[in-house]
Each structure stands twice: as structure tokens, then as C-alpha cells.
Protein backbone atom coordinates (compact mmCIF):
# COMPACT_ATOMS: atom_id res chain seq x y z
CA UNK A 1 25.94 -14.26 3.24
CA UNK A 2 24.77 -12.22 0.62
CA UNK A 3 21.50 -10.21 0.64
CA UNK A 4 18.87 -10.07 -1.69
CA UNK A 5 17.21 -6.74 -2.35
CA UNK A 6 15.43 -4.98 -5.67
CA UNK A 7 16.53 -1.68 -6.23
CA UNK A 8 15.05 1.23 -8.31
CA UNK A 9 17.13 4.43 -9.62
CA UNK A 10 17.12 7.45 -7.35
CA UNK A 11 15.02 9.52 -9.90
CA UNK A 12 12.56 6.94 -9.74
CA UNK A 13 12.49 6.39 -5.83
CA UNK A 14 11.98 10.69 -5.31
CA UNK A 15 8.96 10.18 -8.08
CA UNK A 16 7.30 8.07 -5.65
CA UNK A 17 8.46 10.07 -2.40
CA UNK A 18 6.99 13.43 -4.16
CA UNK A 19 10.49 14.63 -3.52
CA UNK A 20 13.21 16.60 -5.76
CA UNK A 21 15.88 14.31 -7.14
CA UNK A 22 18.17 16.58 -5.84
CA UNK A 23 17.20 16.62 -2.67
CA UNK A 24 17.16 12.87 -1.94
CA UNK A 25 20.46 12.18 -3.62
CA UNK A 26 21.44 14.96 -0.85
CA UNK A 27 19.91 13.31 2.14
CA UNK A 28 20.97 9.13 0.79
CA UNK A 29 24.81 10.67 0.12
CA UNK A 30 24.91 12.41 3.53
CA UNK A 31 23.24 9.76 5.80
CA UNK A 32 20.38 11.34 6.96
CA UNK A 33 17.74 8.41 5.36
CA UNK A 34 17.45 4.60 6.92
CA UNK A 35 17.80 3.50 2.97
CA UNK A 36 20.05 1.02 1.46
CA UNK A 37 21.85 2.42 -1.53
CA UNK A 38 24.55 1.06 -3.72
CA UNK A 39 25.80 2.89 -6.81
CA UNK A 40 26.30 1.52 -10.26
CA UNK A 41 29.72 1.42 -12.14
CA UNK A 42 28.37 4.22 -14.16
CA UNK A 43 27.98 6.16 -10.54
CA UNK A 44 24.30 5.84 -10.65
CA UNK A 45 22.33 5.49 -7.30
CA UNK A 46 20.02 2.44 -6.54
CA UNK A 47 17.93 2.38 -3.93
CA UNK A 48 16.29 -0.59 -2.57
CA UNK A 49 12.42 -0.88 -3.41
CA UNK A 50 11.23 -2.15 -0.01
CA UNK A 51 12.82 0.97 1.91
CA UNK A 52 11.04 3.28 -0.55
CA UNK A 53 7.71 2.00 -0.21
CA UNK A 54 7.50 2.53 3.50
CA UNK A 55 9.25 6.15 3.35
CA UNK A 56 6.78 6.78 0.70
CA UNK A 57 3.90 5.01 3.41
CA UNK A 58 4.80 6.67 6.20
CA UNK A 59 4.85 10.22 4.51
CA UNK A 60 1.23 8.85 3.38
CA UNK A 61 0.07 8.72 6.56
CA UNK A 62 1.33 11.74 8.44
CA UNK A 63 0.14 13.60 5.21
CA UNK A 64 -3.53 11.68 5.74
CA UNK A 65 -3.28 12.80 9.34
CA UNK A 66 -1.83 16.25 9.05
CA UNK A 67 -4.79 17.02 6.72
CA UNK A 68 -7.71 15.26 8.74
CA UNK A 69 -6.03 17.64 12.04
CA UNK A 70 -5.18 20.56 10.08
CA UNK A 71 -7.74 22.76 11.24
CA UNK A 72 -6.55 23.01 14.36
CA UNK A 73 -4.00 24.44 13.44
CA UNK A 74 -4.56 28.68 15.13
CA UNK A 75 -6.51 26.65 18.18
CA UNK A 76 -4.29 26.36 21.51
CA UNK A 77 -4.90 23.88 24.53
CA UNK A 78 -3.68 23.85 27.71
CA UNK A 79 -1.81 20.68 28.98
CA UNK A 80 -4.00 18.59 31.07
CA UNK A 81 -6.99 18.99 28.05
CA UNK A 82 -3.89 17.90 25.77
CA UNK A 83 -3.91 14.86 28.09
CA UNK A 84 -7.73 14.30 27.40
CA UNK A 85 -6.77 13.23 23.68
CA UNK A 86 -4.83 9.93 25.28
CA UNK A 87 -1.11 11.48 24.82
CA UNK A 88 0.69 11.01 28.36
CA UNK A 89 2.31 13.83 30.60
CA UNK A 90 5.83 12.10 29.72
CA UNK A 91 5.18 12.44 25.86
CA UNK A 92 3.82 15.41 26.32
CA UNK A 93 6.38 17.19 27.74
CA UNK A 94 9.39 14.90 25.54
CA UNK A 95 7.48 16.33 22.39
CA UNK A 96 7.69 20.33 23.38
CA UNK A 97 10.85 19.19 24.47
CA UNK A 98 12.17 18.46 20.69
CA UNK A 99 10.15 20.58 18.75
CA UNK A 100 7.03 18.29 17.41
CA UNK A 101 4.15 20.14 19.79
CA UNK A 102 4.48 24.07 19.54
CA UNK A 103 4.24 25.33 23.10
CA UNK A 104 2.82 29.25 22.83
CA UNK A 105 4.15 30.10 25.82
CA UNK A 106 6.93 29.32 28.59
CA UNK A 107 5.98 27.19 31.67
CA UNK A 108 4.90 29.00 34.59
CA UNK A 109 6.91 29.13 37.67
CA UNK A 110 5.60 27.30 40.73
CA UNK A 111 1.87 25.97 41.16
CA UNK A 112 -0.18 29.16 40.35
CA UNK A 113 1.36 30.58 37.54
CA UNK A 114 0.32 31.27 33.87
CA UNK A 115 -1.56 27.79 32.27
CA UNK A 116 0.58 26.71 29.65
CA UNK A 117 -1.14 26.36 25.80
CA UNK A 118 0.15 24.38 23.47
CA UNK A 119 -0.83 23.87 19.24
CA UNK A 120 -3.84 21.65 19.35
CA UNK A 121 -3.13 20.40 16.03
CA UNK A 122 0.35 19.21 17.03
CA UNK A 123 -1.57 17.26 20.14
CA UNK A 124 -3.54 15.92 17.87
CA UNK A 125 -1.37 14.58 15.50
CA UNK A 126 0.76 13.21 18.28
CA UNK A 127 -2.32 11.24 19.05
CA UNK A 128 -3.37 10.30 15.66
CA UNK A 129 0.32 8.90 15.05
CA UNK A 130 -0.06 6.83 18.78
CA UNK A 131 -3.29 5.40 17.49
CA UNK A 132 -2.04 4.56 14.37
CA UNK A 133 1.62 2.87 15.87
CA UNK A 134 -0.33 0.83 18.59
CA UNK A 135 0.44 3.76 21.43
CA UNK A 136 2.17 3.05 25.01
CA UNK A 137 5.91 1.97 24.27
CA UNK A 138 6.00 2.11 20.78
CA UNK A 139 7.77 4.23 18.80
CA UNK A 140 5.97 7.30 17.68
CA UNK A 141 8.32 9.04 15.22
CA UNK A 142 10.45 8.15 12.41
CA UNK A 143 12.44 10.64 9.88
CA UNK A 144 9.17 10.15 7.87
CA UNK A 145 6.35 10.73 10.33
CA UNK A 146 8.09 14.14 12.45
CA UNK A 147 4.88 16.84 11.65
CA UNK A 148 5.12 18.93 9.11
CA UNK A 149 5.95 22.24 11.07
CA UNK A 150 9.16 20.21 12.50
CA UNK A 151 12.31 20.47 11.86
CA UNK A 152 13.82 16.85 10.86
């Protein structure tokens, strides 16, 4: 069974992803994007239309929240106010883990060490993104949504 998709040249889809040409034909020929792509006869890359316009959504809305959140940015927390903005422990912890939520310092050892602060913007944006996603059990990140500080 055949599938049905519109597709739009690369130059075109990076227009609409604010992205450099260049660097999307990187990322579609190595893998790294959840796009379909086919290439032309003349070795010109289509991309399909539908996965464009949610990269291009998603990178809407982490750049909507990232700039409502930004000013938190220098501010630190420690973890149990972190859990006051509705982010669980287990997420928590599984973001520092990867890299989304800057930890300024290492955990303390044992019960009364050092209080561990972490980037309030980064909680903050983790709890934006779980308000936004319909929060416990869904999926919080995507290639699209990681915050801007992260590596992706």
C-alpha cells in the first residue's frame, strides 16, 4: 500500500523551521530528524509538509515558553521548591540526569549535607512543557521541544 504525503523542497521546509539549509539537509541525511524525505531524480530533497509543520510547532512553543520563563534564567531553586511548580521527584531527577535542568551544584552526601539548587528557568520550562503535553505519563520532550541551553 502506497502512502500519500505532500512534500515541500528542503530550502523551503528550513524557511519555515528558521533553520540554515545547510544544516537541515545535515540533520535529514544523517538521521537525526523524525521526517520523511525522498529525493528527486535530479537529487533534490523533499520533505513531507505535515512533518514540517509540527517541527516548525513544536519549536513555536518551546520558543513561546523559553521566552515567557526566560527571566529566570541567573535565579536557582532548591529541589523540593522545584517540586512546588508540579514537576515530580522522578522527573526531576531524570531531567538533571540528561542535561535539560542545570543542577549548580553536586548532591550532598547523606541527609544533612549541602541543599542542592538547580536553574529555575529550566524547572520552569519543564513545567510549562508538562502543562502544555497533558503532564503525568506523557511524553515531555521531543528533538524539537529539548530547552534551549540543551544539548540535542
Amino acid at each position: 500500500m502506497a502512502i500519500e504525503m505532500t512534500v515541500i523542497p528542503l530550502p523551503e521546509a528550513a524557511r519555515r523551521l528558521r533553520m540554515d539549509p545547510d544544516v537541515l539537509t545535515c540533520l535529514v541525511q544523517n538521521g537525526e530528524l523524525k521526517v520523511r524525505a525522498v529525493r528527486t531524480p535530479d537529487g533534490q530533497i523533499m520533505l513531507d509538509e505535515e512533518d514540517v509543520e509540527r517541527m516548525a510547532q513544536a519549536m513555536t512553543m518551546r520558543d513561546k515558553i523559553w521566552s515567557k520563563i526566560k527571566q529566570f534564567e541567573r535565579e536557582t531553586i532548591g529541589i523540593t521548591k522545584a517540586e512546588s511548580f508540579g514537576v515530580s521527584y522522578p522527573t526531576l531527577y531524570r531531567c538533571i540526569e540528561i542535561g535539560w535542568i542545570r543542577a549548580v551544584d553536586q548532591p550532598s552526601k547523606g541527609n544533612h549535607g549541602k541543599k542542592r539548587r538547580l536553574n529555575k528557568a529550566d524547572v520552569a520550562y519543564v513545567s510549562e512543557l508538562a502543562k502544555r503535553n497533558g503532564g503525568s505519563g506523557q511524553r515531555l520532550f521531543t528533538s524539537y521541544t529539548v530547552p534551549p541551553h540543551a544539548p540535542n
